[in-house]
Protein backbone atom coordinates (compact mmCIF):
# COMPACT_ATOMS: atom_id res chain seq x y z
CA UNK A 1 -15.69 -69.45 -34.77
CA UNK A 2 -14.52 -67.16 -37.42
CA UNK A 3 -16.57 -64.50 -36.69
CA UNK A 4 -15.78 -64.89 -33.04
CA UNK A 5 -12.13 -64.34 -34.10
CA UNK A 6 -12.22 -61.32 -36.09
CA UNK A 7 -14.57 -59.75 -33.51
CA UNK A 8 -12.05 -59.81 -30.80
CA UNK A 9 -9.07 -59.07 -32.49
CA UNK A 10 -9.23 -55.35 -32.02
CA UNK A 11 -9.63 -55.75 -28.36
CA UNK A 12 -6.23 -57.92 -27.84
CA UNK A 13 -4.66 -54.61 -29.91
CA UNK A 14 -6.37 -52.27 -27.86
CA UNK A 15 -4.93 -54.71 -24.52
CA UNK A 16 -1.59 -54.30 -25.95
CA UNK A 17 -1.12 -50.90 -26.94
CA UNK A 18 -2.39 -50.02 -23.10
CA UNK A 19 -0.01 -52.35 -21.64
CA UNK A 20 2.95 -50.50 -24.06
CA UNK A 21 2.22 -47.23 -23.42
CA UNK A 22 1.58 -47.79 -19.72
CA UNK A 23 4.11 -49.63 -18.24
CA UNK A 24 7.01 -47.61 -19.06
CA UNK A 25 4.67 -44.56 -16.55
CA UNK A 26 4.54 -46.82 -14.05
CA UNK A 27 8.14 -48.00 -13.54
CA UNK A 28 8.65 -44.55 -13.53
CA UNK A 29 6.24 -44.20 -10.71
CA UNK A 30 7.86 -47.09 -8.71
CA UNK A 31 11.03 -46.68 -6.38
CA UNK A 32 13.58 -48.85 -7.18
CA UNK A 33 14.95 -51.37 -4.47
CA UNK A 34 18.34 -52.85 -3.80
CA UNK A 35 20.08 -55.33 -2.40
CA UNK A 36 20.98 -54.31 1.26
CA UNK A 37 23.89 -56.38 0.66
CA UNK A 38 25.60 -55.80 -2.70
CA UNK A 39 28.97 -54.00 -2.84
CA UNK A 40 27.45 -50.64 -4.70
CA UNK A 41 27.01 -49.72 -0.52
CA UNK A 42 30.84 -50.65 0.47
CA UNK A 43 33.70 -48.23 0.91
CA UNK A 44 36.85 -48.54 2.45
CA UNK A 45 36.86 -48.78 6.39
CA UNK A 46 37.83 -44.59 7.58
CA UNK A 47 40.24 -44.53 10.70
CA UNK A 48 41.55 -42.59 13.23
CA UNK A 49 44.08 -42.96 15.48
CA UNK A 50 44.18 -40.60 18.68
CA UNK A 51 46.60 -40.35 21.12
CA UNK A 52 50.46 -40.58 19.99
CA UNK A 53 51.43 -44.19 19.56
CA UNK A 54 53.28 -45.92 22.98
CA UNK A 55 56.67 -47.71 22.41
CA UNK A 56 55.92 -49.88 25.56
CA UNK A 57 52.36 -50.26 25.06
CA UNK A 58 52.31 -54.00 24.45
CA UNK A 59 53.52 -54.37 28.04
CA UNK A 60 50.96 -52.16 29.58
CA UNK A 61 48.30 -52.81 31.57
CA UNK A 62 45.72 -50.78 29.25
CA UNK A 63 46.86 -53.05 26.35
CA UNK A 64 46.05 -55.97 28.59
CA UNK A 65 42.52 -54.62 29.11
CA UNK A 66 42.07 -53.46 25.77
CA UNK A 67 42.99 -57.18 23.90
CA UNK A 68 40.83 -58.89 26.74
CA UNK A 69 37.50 -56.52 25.64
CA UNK A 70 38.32 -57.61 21.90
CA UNK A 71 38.70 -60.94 22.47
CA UNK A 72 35.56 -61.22 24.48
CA UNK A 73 33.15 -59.32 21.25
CA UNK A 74 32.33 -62.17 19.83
CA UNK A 75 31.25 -64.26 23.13
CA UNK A 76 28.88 -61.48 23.81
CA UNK A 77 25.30 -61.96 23.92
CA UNK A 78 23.96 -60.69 20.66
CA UNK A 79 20.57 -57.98 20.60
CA UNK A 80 18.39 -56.73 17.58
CA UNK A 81 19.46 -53.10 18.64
CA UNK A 82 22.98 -53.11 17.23
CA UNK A 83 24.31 -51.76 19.73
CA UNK A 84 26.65 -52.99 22.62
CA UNK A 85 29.05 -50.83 25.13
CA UNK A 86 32.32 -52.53 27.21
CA UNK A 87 34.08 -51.85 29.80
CA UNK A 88 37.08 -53.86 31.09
CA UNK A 89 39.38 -53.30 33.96
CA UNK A 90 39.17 -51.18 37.27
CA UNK A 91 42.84 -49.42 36.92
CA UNK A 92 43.78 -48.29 33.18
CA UNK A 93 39.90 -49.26 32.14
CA UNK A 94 39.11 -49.58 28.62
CA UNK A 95 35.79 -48.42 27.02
CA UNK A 96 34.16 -49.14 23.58
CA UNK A 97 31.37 -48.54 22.15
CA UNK A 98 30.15 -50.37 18.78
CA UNK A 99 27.19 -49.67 16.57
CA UNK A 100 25.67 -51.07 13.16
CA UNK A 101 23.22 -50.25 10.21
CA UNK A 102 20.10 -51.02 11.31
CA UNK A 103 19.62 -53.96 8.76
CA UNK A 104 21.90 -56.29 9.87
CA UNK A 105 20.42 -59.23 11.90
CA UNK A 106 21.91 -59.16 15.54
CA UNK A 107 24.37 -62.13 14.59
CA UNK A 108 26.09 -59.83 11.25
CA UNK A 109 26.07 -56.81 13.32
CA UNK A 110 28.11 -58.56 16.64
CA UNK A 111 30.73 -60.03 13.49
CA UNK A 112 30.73 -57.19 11.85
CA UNK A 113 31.52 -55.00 15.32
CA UNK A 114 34.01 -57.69 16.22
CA UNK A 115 36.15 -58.19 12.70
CA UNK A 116 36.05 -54.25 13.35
CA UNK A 117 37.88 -53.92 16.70
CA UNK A 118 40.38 -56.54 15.69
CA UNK A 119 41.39 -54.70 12.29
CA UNK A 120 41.69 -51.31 14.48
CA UNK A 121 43.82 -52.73 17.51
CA UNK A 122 46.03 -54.83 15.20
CA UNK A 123 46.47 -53.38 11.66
CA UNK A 124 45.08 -49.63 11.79
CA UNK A 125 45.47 -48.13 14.97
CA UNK A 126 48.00 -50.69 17.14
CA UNK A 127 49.45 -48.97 20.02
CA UNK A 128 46.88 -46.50 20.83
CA UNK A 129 44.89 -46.06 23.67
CA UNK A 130 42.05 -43.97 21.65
CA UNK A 131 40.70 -45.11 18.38
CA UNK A 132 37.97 -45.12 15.48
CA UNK A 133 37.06 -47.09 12.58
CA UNK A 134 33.68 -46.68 10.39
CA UNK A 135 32.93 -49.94 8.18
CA UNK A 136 30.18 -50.19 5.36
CA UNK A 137 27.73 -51.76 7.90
CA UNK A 138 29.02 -50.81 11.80
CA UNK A 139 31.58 -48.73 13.47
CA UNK A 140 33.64 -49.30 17.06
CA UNK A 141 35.64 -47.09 18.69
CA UNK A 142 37.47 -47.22 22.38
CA UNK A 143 38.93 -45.12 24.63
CA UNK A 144 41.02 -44.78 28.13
CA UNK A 145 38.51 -42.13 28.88
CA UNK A 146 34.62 -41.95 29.18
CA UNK A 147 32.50 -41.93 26.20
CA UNK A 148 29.84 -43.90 27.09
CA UNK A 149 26.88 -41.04 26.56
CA UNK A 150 29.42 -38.19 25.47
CA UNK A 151 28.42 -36.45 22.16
CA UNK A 152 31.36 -36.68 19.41
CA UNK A 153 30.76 -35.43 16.19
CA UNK A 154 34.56 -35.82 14.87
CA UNK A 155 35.86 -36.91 12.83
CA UNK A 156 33.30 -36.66 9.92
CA UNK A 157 33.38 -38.89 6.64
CA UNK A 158 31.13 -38.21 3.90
CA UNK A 159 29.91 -40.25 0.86
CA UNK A 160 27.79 -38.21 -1.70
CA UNK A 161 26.69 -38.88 -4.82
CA UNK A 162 28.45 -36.78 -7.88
CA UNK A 163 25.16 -35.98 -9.28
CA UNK A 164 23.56 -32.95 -8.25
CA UNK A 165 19.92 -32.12 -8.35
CA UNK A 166 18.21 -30.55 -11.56
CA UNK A 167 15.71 -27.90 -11.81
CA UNK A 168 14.74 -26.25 -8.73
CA UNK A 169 17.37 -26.99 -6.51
CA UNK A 170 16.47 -24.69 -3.55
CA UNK A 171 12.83 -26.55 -3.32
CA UNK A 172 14.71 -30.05 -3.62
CA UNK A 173 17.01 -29.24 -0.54
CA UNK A 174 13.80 -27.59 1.37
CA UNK A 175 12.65 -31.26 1.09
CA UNK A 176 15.09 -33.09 1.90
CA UNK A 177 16.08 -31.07 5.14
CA UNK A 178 11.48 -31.47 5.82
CA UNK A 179 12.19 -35.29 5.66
CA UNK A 180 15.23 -35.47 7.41
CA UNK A 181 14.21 -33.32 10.40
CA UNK A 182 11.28 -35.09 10.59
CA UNK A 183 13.25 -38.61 11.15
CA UNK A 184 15.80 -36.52 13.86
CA UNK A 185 12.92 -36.24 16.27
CA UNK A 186 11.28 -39.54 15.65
CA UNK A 187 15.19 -41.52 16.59
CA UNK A 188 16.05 -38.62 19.01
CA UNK A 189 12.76 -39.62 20.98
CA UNK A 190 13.81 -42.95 20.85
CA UNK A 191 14.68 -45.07 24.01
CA UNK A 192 18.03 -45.98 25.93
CA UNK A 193 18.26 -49.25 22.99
CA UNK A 194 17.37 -47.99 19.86
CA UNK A 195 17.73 -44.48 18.50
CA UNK A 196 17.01 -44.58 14.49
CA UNK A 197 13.96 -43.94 12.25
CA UNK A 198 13.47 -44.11 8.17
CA UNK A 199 10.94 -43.25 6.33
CA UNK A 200 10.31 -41.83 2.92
CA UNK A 201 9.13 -37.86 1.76
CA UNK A 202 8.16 -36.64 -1.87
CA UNK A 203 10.07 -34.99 -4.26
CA UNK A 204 9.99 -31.82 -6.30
CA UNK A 205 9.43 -33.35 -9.54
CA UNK A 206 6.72 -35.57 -9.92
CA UNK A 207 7.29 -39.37 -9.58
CA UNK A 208 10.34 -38.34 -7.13
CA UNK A 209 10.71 -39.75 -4.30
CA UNK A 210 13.08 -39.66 -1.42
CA UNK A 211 14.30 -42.12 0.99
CA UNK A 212 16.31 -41.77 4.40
CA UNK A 213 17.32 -43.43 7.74
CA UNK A 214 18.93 -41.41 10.62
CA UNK A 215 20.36 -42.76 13.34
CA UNK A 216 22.05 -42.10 17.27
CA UNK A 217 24.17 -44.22 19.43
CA UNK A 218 20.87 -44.36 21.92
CA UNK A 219 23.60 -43.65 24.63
CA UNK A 220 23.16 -40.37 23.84
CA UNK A 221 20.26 -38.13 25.34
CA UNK A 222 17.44 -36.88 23.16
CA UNK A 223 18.98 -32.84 23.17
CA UNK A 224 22.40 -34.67 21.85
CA UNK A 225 20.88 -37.10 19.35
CA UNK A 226 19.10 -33.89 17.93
CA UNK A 227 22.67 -31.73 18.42
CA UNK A 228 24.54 -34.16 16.59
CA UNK A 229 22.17 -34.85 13.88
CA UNK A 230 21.24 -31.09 13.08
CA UNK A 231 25.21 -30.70 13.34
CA UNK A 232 25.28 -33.49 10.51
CA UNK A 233 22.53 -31.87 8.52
CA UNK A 234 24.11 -28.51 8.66
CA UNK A 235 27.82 -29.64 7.39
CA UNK A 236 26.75 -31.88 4.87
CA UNK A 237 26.80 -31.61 0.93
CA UNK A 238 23.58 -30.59 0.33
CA UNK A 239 21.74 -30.80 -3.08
CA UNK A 240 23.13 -34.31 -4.00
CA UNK A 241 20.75 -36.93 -5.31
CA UNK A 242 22.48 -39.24 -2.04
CA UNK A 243 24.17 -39.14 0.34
CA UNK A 244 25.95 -40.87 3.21
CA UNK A 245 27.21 -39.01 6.48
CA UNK A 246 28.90 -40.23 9.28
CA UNK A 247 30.30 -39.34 12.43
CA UNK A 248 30.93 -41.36 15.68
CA UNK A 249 27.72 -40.42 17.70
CA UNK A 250 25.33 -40.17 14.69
CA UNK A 251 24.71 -40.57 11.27
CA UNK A 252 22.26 -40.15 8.11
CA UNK A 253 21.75 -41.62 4.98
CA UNK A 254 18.95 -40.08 2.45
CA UNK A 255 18.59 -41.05 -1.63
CA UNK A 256 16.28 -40.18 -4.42
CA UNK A 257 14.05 -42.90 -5.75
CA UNK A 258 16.20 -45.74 -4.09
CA UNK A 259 15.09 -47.32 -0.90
CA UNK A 260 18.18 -48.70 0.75
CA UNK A 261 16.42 -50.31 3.75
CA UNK A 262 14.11 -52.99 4.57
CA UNK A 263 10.69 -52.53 5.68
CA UNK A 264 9.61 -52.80 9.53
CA UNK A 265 7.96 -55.89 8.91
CA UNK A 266 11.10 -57.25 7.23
CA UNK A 267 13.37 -56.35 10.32
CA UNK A 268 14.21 -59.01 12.60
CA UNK A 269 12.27 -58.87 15.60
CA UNK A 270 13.06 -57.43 19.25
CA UNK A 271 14.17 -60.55 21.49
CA UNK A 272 11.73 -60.79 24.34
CA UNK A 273 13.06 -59.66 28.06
CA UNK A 274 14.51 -61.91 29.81
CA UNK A 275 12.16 -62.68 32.99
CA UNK A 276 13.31 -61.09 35.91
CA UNK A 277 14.93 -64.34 38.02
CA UNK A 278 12.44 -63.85 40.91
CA UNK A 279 9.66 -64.37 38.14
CA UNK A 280 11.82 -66.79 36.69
CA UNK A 281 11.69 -69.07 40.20
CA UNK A 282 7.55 -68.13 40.29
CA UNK A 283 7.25 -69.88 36.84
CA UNK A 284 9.45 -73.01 38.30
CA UNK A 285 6.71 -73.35 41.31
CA UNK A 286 3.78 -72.97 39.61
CA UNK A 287 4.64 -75.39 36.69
CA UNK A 288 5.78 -78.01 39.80
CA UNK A 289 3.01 -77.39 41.53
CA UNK A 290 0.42 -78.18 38.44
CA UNK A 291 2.52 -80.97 37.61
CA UNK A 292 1.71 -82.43 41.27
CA UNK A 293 -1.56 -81.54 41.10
CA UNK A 294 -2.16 -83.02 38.06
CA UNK A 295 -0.56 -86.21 39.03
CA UNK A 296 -2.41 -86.82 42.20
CA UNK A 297 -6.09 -86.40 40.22
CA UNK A 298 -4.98 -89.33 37.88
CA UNK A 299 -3.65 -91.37 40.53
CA UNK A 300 -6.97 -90.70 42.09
CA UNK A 301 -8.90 -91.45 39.30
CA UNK A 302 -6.90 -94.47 38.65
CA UNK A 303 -7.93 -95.87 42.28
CA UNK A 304 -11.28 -95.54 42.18
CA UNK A 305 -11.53 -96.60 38.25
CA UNK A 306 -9.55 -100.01 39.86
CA UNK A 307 -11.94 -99.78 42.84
CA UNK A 308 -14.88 -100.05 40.52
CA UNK A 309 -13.53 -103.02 37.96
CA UNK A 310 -13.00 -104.93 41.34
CA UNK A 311 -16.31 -103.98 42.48
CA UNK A 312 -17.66 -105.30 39.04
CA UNK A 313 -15.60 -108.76 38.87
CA UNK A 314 -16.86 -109.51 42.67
CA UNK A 315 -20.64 -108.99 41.81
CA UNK A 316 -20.14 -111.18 38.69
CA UNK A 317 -17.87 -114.33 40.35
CA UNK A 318 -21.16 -114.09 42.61
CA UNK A 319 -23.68 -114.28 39.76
């Protein structure tokens, strides 16, 4: 046993010193990941209030419509798409739009678009007919005109990072503009639900890598999506190491070694389509009619299992 000791000593050091020397690499190597949640992401809601404000608008007719579409958010049937358009009234119609971050569940992201449209028609913006908040996590805006599929790229607030890139900062720009124009078309090609796409690009140094998400209100057509993004891309801060840009038809997000959003797999699934009601009342018949079926081959088996137990008590009373 002694020998056996001293023999494998050296080994456990040579375990050791690999373990000490290489670990430190590969956390290097290793994006780190944060909480989608914690307050590092939050800043303070950005308004604006168009239109001037109405003495008598309380007693208007738009102000009727408006607090009716508010009040009827949260009642709404909730989607994983984030995204969800109103319209109330025929004369002096109201119309809203609200999108969110594409990691809130369906329920957070119809709260968070609802706490949102109350804070901007009672505390930020009362008294307007045209308005727009951002939040951390969704944004809303309304309107007494059309803006259902209408590009808007102001106003604009921005959230960089004070930290600018080191070394080659041309080449670490070059790269971020390859990722992020790579994302535009994948959301731009999107459908009429979802416009977004994230995905991740290397960096200049090694070990660097960057993370973004891009995303459209998928009102918008593809040729918009792309305007407003490339109009995004082209106004921003460039050469940060993140940064977060928003206006109300689009916006971007990209960091360096950070990924700030989940996974696909990790996403809460698509709801299924609701069945059209014609295939609805198809289902109805066809599950009535196997349930008949069904019942009539017992009942038929049932009879002639009873038929043959009689049979077999008759031929043994006669025995």
């Amino acid at each position: 046993m002694v020998m056996t000791c001293s023999s494998s000593r050296p080994q456990h050091l040579l375990f050791f010193s690999f373990l000490f020397f290489f670990i430190p690499f590969l956390s290097l190597a290793q994006p780190i990941t944060v909480n989608i949640d914690s307050s590092i992401w939050n800043f303070p809601s950005n308004t604006t209030c168009l239109c001037p404000q109405q003495s008598n608008f309380s007693r208007s007719l738009f102000s009727n419509n408006l607090n009716r579409l508010v009040s009827l958010i949260p009642s709404r049937h909730s989607n994983t798409y984030n995204f969800y358009n109103f319209l109330v009234g025929d004369q002096e119609r109201v119309e809203a739009i609200g999108l969110c971050n594409r990691v809130l569940t369906r329920v957070d992201c119809l709260n968070c678009i609802s706490q949102a449209a109350v804070n901007l028609t009672t505390t930020y913006c009362p008294a307007h007919r045209e308005a727009y908040v951002r939040a951390t996590k969704c944004m809303f805006r309304y309107s007494d005109k059309p803006i259902l599929g209408k590009l808007e790229t102001s106003p604009v607030l921005e959230a960089a990072k004070p930290n600018d890139a080191a070394g080659d900062k041309d080449e670490f720009i070059r790269l971020q503009s390859e990722l992020l124009n790579r994302l535009r078309q994948e959301a731009a090609a999107g459908g009429v639900k979802r416009k977004y796409a994230q995905g991740s690009g290397t960096g200049p140094k090694p070990n660097t890598t960057f993370f973004a998400a891009v995303q459209c209100t998928p009102d918008l057509s593809e040729k918009d999506c792309n305007n407003c993004l490339n109009y995004g891309f082209g106004n921003a801060t460039k050469g940060r190491l993140g940064l977060r840009w928003f206006c109300p038809s689009c916006s971007f997000q990209i960091e360096t070694n950070l990924r700030f959003f989940l996974i696909e797999s990790e996403y809460e699934s698509d709801l299924p389509r609701n069945p059209r009601p014609e295939q609805s009342k198809r289902r109805r018949i066809l599950a009535l009619a196997t349930f008949v079926f069904i019942k009539l081959c017992y009942r038929k088996q049932s009879s002639a299992w009873m038929s043959k137990n009689k049979r077999r008590l008759l031929i043994q009373e006669q025995c």
